[in-house]
PDB file of N, CA and C in Angstrom:
ATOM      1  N   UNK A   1      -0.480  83.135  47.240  1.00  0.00           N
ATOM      2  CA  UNK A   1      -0.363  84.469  47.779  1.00  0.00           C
ATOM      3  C   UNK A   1      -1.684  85.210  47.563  1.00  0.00           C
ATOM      4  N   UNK A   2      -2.199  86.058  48.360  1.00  0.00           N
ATOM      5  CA  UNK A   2      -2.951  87.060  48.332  1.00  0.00           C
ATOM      6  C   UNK A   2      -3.258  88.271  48.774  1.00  0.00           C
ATOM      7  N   UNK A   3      -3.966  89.013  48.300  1.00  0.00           N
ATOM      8  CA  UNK A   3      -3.911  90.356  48.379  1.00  0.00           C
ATOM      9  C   UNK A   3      -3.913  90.923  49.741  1.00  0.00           C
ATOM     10  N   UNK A   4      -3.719  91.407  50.631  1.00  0.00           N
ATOM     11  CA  UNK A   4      -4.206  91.919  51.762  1.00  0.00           C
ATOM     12  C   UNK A   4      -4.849  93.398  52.251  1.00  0.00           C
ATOM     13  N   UNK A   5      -4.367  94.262  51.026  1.00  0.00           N
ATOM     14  CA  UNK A   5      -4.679  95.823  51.456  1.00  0.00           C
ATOM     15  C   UNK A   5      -3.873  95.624  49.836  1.00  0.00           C
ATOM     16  N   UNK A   6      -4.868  97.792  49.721  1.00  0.00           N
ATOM     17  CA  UNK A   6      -4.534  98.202  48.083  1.00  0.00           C
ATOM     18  C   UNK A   6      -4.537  99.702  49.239  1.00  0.00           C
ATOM     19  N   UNK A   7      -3.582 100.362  48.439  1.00  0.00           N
ATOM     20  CA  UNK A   7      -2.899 101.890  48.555  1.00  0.00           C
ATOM     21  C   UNK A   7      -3.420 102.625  47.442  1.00  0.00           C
ATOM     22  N   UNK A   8      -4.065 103.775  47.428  1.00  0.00           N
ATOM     23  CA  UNK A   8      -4.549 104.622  46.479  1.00  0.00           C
ATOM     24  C   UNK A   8      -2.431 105.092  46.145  1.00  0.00           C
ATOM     25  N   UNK A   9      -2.304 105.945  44.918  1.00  0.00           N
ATOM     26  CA  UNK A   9      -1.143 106.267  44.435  1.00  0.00           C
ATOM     27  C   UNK A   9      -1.070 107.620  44.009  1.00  0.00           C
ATOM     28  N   UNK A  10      -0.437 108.484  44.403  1.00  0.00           N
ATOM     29  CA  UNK A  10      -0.645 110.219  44.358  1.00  0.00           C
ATOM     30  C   UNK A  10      -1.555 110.543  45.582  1.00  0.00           C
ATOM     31  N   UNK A  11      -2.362 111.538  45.850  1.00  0.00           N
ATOM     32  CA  UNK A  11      -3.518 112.324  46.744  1.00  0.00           C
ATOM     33  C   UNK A  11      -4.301 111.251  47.097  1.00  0.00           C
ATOM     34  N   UNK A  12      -4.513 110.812  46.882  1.00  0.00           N
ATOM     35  CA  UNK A  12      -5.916 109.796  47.334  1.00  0.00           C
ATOM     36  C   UNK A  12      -6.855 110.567  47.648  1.00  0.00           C
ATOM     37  N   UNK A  13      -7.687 110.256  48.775  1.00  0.00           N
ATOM     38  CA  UNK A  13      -8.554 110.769  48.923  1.00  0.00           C
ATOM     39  C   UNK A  13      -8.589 112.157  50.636  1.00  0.00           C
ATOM     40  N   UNK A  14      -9.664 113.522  50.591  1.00  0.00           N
ATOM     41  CA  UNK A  14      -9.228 114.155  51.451  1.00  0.00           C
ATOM     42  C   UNK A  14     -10.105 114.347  52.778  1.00  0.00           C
ATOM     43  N   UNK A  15      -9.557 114.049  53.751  1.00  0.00           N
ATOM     44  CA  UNK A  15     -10.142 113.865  54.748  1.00  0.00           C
ATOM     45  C   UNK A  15     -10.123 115.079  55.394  1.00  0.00           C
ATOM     46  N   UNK A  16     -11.278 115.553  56.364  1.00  0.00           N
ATOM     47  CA  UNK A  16     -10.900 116.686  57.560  1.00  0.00           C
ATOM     48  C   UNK A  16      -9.876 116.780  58.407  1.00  0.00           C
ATOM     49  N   UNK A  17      -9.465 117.629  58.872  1.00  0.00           N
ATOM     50  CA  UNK A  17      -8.679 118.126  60.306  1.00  0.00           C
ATOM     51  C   UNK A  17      -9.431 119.193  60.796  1.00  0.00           C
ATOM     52  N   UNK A  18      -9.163 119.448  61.776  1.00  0.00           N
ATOM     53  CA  UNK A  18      -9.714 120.200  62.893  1.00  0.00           C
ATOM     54  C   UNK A  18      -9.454 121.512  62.740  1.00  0.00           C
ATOM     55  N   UNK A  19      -8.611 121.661  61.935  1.00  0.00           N
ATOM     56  CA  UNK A  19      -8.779 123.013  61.625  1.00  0.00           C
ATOM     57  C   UNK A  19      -9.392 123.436  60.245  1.00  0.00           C
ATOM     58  N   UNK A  20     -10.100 122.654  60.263  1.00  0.00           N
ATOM     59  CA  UNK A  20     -11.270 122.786  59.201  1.00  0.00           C
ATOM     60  C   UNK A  20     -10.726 122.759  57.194  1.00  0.00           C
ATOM     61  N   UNK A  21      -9.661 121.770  57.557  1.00  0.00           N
ATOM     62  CA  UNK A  21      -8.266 122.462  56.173  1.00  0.00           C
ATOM     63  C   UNK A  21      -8.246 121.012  55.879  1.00  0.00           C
ATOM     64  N   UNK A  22      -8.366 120.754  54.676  1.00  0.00           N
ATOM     65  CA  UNK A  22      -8.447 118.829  54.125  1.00  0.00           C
ATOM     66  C   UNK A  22      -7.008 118.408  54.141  1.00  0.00           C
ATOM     67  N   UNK A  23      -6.655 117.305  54.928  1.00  0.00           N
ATOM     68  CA  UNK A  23      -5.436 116.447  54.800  1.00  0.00           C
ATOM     69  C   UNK A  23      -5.081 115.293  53.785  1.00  0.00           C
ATOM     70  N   UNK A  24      -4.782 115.412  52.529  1.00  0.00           N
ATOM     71  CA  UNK A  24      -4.311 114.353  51.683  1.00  0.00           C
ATOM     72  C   UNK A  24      -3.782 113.193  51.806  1.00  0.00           C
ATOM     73  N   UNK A  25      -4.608 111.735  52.313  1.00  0.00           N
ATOM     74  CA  UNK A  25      -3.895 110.643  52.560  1.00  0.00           C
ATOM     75  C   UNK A  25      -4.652 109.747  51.257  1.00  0.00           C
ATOM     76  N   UNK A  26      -3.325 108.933  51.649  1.00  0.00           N
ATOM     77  CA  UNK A  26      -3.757 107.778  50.286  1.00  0.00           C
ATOM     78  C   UNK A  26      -4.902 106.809  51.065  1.00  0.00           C
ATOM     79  N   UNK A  27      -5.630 106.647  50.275  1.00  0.00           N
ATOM     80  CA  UNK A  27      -7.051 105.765  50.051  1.00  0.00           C
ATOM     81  C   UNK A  27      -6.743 104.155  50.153  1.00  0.00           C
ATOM     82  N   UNK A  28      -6.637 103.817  51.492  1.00  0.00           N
ATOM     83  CA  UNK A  28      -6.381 102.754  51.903  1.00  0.00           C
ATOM     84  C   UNK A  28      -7.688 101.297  52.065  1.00  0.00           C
ATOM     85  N   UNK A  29      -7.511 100.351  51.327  1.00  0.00           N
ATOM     86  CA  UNK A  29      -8.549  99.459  51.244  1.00  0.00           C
ATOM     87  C   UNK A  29      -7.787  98.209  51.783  1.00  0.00           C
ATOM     88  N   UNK A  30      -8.395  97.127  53.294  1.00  0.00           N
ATOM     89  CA  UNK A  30      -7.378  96.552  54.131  1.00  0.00           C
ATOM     90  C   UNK A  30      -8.768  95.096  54.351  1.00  0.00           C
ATOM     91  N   UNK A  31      -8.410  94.054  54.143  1.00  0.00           N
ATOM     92  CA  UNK A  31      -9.304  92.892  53.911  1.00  0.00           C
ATOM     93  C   UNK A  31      -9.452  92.671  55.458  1.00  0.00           C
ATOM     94  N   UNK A  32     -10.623  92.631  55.913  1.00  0.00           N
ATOM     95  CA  UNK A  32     -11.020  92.390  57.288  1.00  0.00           C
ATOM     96  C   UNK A  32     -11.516  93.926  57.830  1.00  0.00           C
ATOM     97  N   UNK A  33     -11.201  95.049  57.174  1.00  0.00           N
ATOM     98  CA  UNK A  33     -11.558  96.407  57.380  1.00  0.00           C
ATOM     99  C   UNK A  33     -12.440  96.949  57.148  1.00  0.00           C
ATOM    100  N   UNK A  34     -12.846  98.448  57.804  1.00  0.00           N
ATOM    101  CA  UNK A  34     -14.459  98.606  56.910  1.00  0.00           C
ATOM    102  C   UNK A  34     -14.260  99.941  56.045  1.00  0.00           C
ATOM    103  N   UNK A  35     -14.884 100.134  54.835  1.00  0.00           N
ATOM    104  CA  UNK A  35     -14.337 101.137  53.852  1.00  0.00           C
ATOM    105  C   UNK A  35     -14.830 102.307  54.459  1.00  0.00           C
ATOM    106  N   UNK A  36     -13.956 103.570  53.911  1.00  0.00           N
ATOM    107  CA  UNK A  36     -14.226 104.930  54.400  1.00  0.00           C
ATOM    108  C   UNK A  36     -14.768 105.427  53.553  1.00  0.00           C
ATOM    109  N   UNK A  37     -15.250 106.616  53.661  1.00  0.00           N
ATOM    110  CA  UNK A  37     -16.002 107.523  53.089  1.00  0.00           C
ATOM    111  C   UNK A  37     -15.287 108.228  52.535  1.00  0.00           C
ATOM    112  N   UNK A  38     -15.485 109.500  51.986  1.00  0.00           N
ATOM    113  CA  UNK A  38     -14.479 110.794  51.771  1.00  0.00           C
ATOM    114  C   UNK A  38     -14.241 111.992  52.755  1.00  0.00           C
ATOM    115  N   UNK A  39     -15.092 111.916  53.732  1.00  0.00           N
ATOM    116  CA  UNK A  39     -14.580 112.005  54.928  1.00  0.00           C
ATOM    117  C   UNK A  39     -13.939 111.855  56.666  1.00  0.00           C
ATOM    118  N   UNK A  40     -13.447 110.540  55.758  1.00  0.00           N
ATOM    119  CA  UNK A  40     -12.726 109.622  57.058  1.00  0.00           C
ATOM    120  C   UNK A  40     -14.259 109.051  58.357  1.00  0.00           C
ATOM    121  N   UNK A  41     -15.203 109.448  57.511  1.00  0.00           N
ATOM    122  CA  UNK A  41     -16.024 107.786  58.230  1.00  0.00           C
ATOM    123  C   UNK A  41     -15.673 107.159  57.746  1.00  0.00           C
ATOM    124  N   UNK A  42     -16.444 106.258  58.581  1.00  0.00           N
ATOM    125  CA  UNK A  42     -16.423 104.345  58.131  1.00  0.00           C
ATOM    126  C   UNK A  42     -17.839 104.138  57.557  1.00  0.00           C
ATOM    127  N   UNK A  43     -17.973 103.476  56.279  1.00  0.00           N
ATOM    128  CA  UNK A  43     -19.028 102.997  55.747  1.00  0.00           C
ATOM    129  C   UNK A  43     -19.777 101.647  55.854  1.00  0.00           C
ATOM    130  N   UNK A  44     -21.028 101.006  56.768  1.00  0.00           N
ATOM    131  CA  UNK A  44     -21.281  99.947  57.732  1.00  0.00           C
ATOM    132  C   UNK A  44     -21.091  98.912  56.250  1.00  0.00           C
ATOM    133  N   UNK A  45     -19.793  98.682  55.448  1.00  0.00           N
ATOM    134  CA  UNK A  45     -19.391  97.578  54.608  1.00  0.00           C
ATOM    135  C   UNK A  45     -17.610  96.998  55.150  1.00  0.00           C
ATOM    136  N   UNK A  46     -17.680  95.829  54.968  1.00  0.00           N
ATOM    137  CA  UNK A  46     -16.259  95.252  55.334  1.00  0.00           C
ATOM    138  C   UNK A  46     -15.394  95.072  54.056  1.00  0.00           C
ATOM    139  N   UNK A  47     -14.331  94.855  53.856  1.00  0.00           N
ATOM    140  CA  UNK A  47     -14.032  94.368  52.534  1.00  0.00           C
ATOM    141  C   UNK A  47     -13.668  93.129  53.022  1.00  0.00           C
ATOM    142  N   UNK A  48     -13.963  91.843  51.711  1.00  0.00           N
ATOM    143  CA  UNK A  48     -13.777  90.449  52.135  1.00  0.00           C
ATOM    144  C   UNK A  48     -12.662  89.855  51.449  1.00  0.00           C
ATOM    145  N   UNK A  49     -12.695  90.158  50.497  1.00  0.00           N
ATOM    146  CA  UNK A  49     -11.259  89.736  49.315  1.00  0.00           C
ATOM    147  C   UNK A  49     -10.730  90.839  48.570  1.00  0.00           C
ATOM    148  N   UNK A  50      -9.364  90.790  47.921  1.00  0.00           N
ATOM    149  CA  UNK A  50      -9.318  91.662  47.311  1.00  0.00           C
ATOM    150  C   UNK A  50      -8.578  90.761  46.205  1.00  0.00           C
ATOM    151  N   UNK A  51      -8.827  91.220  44.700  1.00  0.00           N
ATOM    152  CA  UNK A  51      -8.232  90.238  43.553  1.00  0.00           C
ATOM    153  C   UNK A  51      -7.811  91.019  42.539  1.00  0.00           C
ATOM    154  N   UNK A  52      -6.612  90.235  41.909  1.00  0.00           N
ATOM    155  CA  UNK A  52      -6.258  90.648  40.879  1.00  0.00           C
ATOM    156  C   UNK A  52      -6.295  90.364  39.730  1.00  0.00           C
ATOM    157  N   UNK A  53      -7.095  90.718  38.533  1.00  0.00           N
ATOM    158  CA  UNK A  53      -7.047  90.308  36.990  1.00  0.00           C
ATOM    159  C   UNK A  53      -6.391  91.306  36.029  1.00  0.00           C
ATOM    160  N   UNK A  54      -5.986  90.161  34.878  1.00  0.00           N
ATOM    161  CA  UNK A  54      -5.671  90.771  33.800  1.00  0.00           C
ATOM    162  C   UNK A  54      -6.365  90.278  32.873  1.00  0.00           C
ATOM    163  N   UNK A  55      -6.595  91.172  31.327  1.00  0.00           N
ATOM    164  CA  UNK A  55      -7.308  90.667  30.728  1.00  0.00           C
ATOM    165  C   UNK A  55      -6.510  91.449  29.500  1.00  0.00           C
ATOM    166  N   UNK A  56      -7.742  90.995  28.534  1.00  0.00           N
ATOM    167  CA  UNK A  56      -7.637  91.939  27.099  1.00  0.00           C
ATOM    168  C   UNK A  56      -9.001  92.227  26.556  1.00  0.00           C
ATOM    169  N   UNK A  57      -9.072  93.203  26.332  1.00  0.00           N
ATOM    170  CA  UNK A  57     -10.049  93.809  25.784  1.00  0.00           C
ATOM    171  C   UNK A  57      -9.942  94.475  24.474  1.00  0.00           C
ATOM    172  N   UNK A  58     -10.603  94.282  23.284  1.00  0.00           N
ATOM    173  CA  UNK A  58      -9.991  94.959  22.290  1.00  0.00           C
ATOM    174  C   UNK A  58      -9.086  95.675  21.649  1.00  0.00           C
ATOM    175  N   UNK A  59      -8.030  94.598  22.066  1.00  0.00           N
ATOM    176  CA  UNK A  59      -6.835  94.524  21.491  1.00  0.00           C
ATOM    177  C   UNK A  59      -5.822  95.392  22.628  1.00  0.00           C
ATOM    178  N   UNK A  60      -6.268  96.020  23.682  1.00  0.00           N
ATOM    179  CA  UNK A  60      -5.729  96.701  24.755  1.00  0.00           C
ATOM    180  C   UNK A  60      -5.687  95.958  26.003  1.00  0.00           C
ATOM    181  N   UNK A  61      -4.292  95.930  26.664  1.00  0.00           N
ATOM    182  CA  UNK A  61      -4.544  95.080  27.866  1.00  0.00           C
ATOM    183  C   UNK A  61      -4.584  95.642  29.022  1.00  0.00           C
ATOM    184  N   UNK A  62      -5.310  95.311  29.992  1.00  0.00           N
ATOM    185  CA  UNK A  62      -5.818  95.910  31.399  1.00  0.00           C
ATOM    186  C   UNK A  62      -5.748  95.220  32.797  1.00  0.00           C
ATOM    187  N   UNK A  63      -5.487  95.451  33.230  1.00  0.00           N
ATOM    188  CA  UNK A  63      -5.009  95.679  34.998  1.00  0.00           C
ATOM    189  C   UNK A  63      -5.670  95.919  35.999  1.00  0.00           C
ATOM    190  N   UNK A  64      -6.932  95.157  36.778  1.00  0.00           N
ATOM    191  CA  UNK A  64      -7.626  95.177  37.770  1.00  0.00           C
ATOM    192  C   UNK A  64      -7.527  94.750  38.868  1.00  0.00           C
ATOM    193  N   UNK A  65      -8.146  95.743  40.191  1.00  0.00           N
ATOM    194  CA  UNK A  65      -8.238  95.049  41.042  1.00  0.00           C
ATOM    195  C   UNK A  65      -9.882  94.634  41.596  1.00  0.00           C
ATOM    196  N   UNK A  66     -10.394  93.796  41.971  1.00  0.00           N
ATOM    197  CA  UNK A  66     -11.480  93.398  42.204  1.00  0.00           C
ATOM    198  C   UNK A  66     -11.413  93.525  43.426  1.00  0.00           C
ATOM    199  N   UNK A  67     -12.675  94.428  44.951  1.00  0.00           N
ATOM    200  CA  UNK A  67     -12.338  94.259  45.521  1.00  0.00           C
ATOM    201  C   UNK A  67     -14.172  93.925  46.292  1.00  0.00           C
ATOM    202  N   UNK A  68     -14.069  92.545  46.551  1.00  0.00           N
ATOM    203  CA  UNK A  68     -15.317  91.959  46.966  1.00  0.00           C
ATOM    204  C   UNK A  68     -15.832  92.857  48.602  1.00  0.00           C
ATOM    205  N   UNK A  69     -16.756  93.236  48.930  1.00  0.00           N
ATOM    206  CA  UNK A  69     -17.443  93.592  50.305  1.00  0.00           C
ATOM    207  C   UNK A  69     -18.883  92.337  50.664  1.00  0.00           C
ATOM    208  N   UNK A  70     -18.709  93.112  51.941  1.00  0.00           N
ATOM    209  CA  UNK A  70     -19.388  92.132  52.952  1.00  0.00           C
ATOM    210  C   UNK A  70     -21.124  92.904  52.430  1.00  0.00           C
ATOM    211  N   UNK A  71     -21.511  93.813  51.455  1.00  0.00           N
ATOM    212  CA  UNK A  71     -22.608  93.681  50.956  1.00  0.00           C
ATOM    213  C   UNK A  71     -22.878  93.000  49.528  1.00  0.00           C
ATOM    214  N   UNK A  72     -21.908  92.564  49.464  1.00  0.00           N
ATOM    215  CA  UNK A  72     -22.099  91.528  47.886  1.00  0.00           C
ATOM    216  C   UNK A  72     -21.843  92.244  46.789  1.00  0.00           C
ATOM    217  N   UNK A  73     -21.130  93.744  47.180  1.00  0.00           N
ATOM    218  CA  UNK A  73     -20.505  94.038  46.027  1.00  0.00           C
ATOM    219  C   UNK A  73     -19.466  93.631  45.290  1.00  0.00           C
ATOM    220  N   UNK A  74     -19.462  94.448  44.225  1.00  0.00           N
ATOM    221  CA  UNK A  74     -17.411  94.110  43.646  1.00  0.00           C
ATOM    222  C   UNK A  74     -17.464  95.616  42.890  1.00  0.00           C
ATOM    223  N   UNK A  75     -16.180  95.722  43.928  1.00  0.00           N
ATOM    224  CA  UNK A  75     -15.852  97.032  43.200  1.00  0.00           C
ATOM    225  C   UNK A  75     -14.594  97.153  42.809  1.00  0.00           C
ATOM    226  N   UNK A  76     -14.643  97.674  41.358  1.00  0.00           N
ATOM    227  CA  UNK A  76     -13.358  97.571  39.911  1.00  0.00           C
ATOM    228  C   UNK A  76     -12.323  98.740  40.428  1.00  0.00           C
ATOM    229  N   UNK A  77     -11.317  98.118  40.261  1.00  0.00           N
ATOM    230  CA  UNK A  77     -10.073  99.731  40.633  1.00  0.00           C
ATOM    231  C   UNK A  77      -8.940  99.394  39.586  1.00  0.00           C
ATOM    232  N   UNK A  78      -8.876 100.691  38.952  1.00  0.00           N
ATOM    233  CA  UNK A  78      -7.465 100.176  38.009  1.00  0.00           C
ATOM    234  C   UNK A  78      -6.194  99.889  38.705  1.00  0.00           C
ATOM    235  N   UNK A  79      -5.877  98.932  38.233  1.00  0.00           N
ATOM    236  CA  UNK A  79      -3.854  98.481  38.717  1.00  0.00           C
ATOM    237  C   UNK A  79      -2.903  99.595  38.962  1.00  0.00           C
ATOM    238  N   UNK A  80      -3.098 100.401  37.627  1.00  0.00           N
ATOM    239  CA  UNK A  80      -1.738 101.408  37.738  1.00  0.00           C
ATOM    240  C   UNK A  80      -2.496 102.461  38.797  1.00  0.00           C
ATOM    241  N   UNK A  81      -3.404 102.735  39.543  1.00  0.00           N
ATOM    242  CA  UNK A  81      -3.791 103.591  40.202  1.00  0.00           C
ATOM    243  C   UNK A  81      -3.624 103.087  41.705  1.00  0.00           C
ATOM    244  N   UNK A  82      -3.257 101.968  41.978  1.00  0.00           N
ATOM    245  CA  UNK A  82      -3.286 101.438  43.401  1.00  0.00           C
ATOM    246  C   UNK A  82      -1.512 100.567  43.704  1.00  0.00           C
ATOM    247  N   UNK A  83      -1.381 100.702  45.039  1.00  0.00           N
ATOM    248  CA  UNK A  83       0.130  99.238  45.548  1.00  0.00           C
ATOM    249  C   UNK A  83      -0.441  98.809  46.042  1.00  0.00           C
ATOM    250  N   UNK A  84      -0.400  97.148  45.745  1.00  0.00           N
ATOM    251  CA  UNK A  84      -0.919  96.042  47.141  1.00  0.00           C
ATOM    252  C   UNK A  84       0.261  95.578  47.582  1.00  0.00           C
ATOM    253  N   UNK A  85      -0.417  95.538  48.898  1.00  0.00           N
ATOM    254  CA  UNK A  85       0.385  94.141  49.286  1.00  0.00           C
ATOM    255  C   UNK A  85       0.031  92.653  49.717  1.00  0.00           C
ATOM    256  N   UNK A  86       0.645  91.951  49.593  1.00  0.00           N
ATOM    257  CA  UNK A  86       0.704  90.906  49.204  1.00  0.00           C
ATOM    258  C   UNK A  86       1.089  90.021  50.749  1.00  0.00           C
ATOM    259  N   UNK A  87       0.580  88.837  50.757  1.00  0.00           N
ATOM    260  CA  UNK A  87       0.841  88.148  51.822  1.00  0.00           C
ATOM    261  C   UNK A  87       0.165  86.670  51.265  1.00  0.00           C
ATOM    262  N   UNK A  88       0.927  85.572  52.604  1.00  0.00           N
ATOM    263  CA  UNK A  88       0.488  83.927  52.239  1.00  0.00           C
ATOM    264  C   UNK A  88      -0.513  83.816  52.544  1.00  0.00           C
TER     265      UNK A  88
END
């Protein structure tokens, strides 16, 4: 199984409307997609994978999502802050 898209959880992030007044949607990250900005552009990056680890870290355990782009980044998102979903 793997990841296919991660859901920001609460406000996410706020985009414009036309009447010049910010609309609160959750912060959607979708594998084959290209990431947005904070104001509902598109940023010229794709996302390529998205992964999940757990670990331990001094004596505290933690919940990541890894989410690889088409510029060779990896960018860290905490678990309890995002829903994926999941597909074969």
């Amino acid at each position: 199984m793997k990841i296919v898209s991660l859901q920001s959880v609460g406000l996410g992030a706020t985009f414009p409307s036309r009447s010049y007044e910010g609309i609160n949607e959750p912060y959607v990250l979708k594998v084959g997609k290209k990431i947005k900005d904070g104001r509902g552009g598109e940023l010229g990056v794709t996302v390529t994978e998205i992964n999940y680890q757990q670990g331990d870290f001094d004596a505290y355990g933690f919940e990541i999502y890894t989410v690889h782009t088409s510029d060779g980044h990896i960018r860290v998102l905490p678990a309890d802050k995002y829903i994926a979903e999941w597909s074969e």
